[in-house]
C-alpha atoms as a PDB file:
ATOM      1  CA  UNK A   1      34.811   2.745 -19.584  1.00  0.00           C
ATOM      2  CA  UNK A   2      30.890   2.635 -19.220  1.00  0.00           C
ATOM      3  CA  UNK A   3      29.664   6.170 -18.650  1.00  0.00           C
ATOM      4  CA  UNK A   4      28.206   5.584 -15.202  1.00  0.00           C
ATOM      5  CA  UNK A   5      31.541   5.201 -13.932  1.00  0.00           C
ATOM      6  CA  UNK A   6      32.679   8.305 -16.148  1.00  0.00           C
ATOM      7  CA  UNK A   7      30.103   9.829 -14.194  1.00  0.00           C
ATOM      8  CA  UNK A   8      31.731   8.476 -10.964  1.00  0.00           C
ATOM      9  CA  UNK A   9      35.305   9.041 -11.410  1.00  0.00           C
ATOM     10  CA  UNK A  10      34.493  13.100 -12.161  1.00  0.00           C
ATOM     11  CA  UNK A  11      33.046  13.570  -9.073  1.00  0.00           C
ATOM     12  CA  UNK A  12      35.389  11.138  -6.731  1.00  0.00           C
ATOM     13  CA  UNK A  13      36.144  13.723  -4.308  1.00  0.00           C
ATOM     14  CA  UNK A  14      32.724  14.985  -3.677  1.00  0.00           C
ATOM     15  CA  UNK A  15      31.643  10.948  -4.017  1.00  0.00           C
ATOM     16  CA  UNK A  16      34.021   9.958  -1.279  1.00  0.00           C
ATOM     17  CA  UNK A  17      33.012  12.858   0.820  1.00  0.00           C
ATOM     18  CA  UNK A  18      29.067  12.115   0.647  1.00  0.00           C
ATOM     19  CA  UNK A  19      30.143   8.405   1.584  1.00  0.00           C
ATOM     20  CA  UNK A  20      32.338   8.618   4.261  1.00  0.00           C
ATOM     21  CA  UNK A  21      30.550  11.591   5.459  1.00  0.00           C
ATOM     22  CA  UNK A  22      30.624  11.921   9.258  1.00  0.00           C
ATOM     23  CA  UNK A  23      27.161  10.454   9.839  1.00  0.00           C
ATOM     24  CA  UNK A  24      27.814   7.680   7.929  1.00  0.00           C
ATOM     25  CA  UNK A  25      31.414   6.888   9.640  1.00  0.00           C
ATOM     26  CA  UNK A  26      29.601   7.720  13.064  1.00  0.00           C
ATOM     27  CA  UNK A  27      26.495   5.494  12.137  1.00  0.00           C
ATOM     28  CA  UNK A  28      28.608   2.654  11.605  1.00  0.00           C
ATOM     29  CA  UNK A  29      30.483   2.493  14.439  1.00  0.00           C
ATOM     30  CA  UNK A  30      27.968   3.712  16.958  1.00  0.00           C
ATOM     31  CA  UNK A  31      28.677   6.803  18.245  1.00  0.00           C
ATOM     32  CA  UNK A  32      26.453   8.780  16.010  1.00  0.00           C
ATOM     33  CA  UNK A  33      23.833  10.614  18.704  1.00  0.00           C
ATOM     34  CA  UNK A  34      20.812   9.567  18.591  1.00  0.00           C
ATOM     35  CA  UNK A  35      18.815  13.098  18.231  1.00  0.00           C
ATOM     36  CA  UNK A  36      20.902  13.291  14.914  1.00  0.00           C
ATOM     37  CA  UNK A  37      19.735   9.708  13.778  1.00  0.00           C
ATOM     38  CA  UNK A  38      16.041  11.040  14.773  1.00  0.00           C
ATOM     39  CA  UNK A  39      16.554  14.013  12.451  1.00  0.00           C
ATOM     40  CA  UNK A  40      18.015  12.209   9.588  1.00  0.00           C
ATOM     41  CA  UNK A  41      15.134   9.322   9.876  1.00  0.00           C
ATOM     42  CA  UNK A  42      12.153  12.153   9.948  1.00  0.00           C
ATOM     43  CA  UNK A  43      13.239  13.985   6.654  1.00  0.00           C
ATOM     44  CA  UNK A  44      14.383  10.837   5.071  1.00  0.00           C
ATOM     45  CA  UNK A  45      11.073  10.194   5.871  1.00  0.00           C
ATOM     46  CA  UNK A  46       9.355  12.827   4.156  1.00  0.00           C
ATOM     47  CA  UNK A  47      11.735  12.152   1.285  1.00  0.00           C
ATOM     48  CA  UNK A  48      10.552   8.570   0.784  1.00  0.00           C
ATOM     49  CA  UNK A  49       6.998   9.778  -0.385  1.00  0.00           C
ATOM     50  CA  UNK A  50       9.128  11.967  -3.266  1.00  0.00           C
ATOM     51  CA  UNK A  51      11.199   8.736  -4.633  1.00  0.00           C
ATOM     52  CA  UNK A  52       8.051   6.415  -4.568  1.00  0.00           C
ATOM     53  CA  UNK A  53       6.942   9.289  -7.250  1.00  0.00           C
ATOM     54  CA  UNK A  54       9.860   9.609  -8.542  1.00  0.00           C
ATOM     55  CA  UNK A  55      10.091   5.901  -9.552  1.00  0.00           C
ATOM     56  CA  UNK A  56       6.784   5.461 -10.753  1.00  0.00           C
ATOM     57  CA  UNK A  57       7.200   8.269 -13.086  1.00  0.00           C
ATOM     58  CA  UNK A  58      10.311   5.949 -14.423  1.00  0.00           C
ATOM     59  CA  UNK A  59       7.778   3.138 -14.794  1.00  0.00           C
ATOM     60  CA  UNK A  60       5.798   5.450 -17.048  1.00  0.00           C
ATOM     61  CA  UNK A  61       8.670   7.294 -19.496  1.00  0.00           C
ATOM     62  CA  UNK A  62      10.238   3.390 -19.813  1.00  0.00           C
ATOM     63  CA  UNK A  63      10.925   2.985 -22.993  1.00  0.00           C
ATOM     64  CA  UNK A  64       9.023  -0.714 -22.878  1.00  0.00           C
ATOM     65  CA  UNK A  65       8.056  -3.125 -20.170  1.00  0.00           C
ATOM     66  CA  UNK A  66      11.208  -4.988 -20.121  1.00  0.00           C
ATOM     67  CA  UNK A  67      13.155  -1.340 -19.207  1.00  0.00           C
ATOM     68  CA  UNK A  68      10.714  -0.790 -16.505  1.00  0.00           C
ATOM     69  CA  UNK A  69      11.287  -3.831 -14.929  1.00  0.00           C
ATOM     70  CA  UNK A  70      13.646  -2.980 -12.243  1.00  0.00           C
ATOM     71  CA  UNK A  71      11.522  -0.581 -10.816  1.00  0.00           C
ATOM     72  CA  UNK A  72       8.657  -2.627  -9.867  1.00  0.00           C
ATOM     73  CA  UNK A  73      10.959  -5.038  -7.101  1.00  0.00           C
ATOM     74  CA  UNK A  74      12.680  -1.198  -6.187  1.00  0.00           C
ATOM     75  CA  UNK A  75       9.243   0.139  -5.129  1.00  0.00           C
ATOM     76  CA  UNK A  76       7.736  -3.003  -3.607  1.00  0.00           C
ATOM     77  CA  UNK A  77      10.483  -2.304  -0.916  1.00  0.00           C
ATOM     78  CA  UNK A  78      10.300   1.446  -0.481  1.00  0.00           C
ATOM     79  CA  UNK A  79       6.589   1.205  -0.116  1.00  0.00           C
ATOM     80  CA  UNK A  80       6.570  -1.851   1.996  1.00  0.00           C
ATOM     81  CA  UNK A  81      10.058  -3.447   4.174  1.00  0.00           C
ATOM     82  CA  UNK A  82      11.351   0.422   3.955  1.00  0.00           C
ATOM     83  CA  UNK A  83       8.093   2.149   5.038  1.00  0.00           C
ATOM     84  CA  UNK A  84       7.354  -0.717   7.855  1.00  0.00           C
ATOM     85  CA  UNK A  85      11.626   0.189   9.245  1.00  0.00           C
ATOM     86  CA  UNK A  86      11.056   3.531   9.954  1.00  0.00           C
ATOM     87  CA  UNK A  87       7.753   2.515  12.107  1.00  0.00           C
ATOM     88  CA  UNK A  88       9.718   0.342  14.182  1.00  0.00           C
ATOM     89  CA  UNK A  89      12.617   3.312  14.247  1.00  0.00           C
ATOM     90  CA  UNK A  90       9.945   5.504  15.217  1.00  0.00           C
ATOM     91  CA  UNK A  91       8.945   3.599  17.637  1.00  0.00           C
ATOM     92  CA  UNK A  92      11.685   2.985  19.078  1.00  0.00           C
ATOM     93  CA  UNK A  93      13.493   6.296  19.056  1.00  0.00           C
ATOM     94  CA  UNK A  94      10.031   7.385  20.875  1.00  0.00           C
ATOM     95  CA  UNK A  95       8.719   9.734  18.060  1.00  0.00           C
ATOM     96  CA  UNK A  96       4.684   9.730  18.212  1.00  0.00           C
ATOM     97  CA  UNK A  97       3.011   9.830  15.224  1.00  0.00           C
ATOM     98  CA  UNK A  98       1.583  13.084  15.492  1.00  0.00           C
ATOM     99  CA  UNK A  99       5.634  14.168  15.518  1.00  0.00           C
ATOM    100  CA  UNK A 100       6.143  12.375  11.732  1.00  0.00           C
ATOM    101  CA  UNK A 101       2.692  13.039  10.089  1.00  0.00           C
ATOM    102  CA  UNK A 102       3.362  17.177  10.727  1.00  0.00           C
ATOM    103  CA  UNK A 103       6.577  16.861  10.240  1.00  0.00           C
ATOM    104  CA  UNK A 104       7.713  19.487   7.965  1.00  0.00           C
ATOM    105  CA  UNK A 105      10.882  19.377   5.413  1.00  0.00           C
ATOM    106  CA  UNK A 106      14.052  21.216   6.009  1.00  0.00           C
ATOM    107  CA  UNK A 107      15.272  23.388   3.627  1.00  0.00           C
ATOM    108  CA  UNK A 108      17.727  20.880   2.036  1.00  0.00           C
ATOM    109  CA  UNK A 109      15.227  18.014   2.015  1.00  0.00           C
ATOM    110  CA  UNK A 110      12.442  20.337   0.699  1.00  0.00           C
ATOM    111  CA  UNK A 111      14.966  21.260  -2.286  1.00  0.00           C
ATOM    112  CA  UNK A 112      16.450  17.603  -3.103  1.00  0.00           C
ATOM    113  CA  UNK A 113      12.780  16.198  -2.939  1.00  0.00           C
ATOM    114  CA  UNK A 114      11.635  19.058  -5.215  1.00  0.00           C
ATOM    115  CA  UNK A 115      14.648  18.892  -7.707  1.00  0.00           C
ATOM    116  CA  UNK A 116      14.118  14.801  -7.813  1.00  0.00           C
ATOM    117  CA  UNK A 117      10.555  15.236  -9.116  1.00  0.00           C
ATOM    118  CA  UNK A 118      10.890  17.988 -11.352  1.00  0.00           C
ATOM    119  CA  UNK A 119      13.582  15.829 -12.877  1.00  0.00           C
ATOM    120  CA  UNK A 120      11.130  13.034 -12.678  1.00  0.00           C
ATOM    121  CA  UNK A 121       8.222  15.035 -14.901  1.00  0.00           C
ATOM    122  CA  UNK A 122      10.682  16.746 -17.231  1.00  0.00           C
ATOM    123  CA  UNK A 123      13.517  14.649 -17.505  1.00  0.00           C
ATOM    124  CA  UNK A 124      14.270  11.971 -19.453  1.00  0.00           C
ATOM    125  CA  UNK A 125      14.082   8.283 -18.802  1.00  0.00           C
ATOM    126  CA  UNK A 126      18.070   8.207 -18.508  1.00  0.00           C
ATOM    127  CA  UNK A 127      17.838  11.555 -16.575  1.00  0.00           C
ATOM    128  CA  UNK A 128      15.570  10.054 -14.196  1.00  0.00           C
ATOM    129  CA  UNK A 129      17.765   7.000 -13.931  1.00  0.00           C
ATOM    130  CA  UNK A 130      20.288   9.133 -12.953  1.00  0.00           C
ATOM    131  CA  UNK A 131      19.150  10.491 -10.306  1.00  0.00           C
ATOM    132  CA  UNK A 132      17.935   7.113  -8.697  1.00  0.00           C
ATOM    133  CA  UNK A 133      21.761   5.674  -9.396  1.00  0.00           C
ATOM    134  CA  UNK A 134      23.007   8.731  -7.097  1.00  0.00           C
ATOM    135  CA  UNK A 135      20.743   8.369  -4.558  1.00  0.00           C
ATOM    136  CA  UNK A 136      20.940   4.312  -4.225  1.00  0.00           C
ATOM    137  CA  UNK A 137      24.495   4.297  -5.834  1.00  0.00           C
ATOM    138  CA  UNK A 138      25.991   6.117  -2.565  1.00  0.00           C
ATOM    139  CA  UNK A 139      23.661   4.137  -0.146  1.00  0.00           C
ATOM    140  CA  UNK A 140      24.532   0.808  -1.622  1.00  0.00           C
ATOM    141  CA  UNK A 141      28.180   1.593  -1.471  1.00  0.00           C
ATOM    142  CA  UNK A 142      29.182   2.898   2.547  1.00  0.00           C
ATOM    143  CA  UNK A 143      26.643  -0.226   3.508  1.00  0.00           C
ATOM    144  CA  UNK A 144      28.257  -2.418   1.651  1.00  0.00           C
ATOM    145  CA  UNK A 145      31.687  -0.977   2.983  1.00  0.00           C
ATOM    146  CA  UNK A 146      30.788  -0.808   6.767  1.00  0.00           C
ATOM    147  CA  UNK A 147      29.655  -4.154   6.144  1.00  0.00           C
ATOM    148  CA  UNK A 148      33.042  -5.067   4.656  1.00  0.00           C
ATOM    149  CA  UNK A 149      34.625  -3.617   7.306  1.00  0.00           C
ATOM    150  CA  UNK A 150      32.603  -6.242  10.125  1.00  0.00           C
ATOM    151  CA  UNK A 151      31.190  -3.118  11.653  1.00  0.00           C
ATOM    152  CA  UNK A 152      28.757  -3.964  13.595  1.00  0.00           C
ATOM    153  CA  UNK A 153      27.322  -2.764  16.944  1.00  0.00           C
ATOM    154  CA  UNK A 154      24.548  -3.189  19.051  1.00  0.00           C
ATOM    155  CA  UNK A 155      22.375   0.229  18.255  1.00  0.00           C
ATOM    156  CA  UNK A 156      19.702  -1.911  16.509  1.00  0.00           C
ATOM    157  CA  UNK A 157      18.423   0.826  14.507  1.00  0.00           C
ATOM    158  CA  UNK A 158      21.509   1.847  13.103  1.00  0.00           C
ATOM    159  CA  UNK A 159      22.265  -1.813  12.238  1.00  0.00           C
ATOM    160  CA  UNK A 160      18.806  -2.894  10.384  1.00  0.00           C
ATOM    161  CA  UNK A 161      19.302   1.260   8.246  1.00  0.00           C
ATOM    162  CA  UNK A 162      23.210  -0.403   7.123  1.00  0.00           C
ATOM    163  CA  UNK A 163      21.719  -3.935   6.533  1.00  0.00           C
ATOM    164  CA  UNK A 164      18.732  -3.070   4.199  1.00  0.00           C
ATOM    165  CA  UNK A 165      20.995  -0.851   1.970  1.00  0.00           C
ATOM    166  CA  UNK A 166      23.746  -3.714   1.545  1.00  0.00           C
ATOM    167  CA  UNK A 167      21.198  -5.925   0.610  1.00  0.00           C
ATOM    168  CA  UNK A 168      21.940  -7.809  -2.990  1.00  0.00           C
ATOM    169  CA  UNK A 169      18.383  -6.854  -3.914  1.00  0.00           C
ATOM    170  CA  UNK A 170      19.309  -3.192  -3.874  1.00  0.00           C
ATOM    171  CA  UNK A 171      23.084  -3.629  -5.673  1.00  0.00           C
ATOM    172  CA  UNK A 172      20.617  -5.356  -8.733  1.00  0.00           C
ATOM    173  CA  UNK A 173      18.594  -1.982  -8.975  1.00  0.00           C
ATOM    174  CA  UNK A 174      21.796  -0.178  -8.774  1.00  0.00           C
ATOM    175  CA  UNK A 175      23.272  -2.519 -11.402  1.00  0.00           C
ATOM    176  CA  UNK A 176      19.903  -1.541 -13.693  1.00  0.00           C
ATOM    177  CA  UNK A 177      20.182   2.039 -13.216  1.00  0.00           C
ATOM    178  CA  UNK A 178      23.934   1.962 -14.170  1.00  0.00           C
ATOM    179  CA  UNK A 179      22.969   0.316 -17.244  1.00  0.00           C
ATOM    180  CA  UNK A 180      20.531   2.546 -18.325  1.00  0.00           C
ATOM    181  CA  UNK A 181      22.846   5.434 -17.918  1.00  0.00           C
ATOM    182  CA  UNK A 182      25.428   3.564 -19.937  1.00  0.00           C
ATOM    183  CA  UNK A 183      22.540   3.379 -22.479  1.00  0.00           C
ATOM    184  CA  UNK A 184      22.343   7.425 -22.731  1.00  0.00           C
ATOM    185  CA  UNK A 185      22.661   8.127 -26.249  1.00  0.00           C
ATOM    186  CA  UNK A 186      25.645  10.590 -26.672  1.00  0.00           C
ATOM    187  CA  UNK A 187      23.327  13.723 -27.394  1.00  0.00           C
ATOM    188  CA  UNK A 188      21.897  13.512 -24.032  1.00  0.00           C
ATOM    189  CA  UNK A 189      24.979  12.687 -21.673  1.00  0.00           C
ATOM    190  CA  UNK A 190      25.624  16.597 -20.403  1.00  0.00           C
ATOM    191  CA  UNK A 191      22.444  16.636 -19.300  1.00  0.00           C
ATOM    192  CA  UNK A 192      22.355  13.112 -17.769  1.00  0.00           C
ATOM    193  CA  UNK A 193      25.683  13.975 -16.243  1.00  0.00           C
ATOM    194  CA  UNK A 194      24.095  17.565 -14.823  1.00  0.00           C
ATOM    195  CA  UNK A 195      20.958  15.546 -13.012  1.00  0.00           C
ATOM    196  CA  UNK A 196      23.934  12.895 -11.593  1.00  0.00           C
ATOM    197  CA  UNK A 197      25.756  16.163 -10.407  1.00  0.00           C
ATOM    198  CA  UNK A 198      23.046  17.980  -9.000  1.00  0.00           C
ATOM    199  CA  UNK A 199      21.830  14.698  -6.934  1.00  0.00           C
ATOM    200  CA  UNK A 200      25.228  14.198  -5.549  1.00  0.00           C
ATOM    201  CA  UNK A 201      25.278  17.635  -4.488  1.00  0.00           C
ATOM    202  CA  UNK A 202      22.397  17.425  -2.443  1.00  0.00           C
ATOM    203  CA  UNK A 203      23.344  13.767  -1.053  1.00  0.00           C
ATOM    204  CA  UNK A 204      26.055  15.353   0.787  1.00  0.00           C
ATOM    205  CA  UNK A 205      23.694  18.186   1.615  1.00  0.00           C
ATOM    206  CA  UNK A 206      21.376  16.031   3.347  1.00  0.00           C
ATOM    207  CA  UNK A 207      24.188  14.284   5.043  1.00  0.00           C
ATOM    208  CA  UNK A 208      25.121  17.711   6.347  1.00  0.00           C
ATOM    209  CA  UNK A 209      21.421  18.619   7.377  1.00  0.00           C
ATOM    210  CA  UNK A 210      21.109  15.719   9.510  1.00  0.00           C
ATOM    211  CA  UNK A 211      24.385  15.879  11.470  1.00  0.00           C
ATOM    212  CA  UNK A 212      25.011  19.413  11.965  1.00  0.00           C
ATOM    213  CA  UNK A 213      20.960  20.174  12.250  1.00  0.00           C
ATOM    214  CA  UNK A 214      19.108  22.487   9.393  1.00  0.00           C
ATOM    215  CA  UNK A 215      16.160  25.083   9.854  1.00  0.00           C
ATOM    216  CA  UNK A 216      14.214  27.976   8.254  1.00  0.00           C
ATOM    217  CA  UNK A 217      15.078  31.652   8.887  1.00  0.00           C
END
């Protein structure tokens, strides 16, 4: 069994929990309130300026040009059909940009985006590739099952956040990343498998953040 699905099948139960988390389940159907959608979008936000670093720090630890590939089609679309979504969410959830340029981090978010990065400088390139497969892994997989499942509604917002993350483009990076972590040489796998941990940890943190609502003492 390839190790990225070792890496998987250890964690199932905290995997399952991060995607069927409430917010997700509530997303898909609908229902999710909109001042938690607002929350999630404004640190997710403030997170997407952490992965664009993150990735281009995998362009530069790539072993060669074909291994760094992947990550060129991955960023075109964080920096560019991503960014330009959360505009029009922005927009249309009626947040002004003064609200998202001061915009501070939550707790949670502060600590994922810091723990991605420092992975990012002193990790390897299969570490890094780790964490990117947990954090598009879990995305790519409750889009692509609420859009299994025909769920789909008429909270536009909602709708374009499940489309773009069931999109075949992202499944390819997620099929790269996988193989890269496959490719961790056996030396290097308990620390490849702590990064995975550690980033599915926080997924379901973040999840958590957003619906229940996060702040500093």
């Amino acid at each position: 069994m390839p190790f990225s699905d070792d890496l998987r099948n250890a964690h199932h139960d905290l995997w399952e929990r991060v995607v069927a988390h409430p917010f997700v389940q509530e997303m898909g159907d609908g229902s999710l309130p909109e001042e938690k959608f607002r929350r999630y979008f404004l640190q997710d936000y403030l997170f997407l300026g952490a992965l664009a670093k993150v990735v281009a720090l995998a362009v530069t630890k790539a072993p060669s040009l074909e291994a760094a590939r992947p990550f060129s089609p991955f960023l075109h679309t964080l920096l560019n059909a991503e960014n330009a979504l959360f505009f029009r969410a922005f927009a249309a959830l009626g947040v002004p940009p003064q609200e998202y340029q001061s915009a501070q981090p939550t707790p949670t978010g502060l600590g994922m985006a810091h723990f991605l990065l420092a992975t990012a400088y002193d990790g390897t390139f299969q570490e890094i590739a780790a964490a990117l497969l947990v954090t598009e892994w879990t995305y790519y997989d409750w889009a692509t099952r609420l859009a299994r499942a025909g769920k789909r509604h008429q909270q536009h917002m909602y709708q374009e956040w499940i489309d773009i993350h069931a999109a075949e483009e992202l499944g390819e990076f997620v099929a790269a990343m996988r193989r890269i972590v496959d490719g961790a040489p056996r030396s290097s796998q308990a620390r490849v498998a702590a990064v995975f941990r550690t980033a599915l940890r926080y997924e379901y943190l973040f999840w958590d953040m957003a619906y229940n609502g996060e702040g500093w003492p």
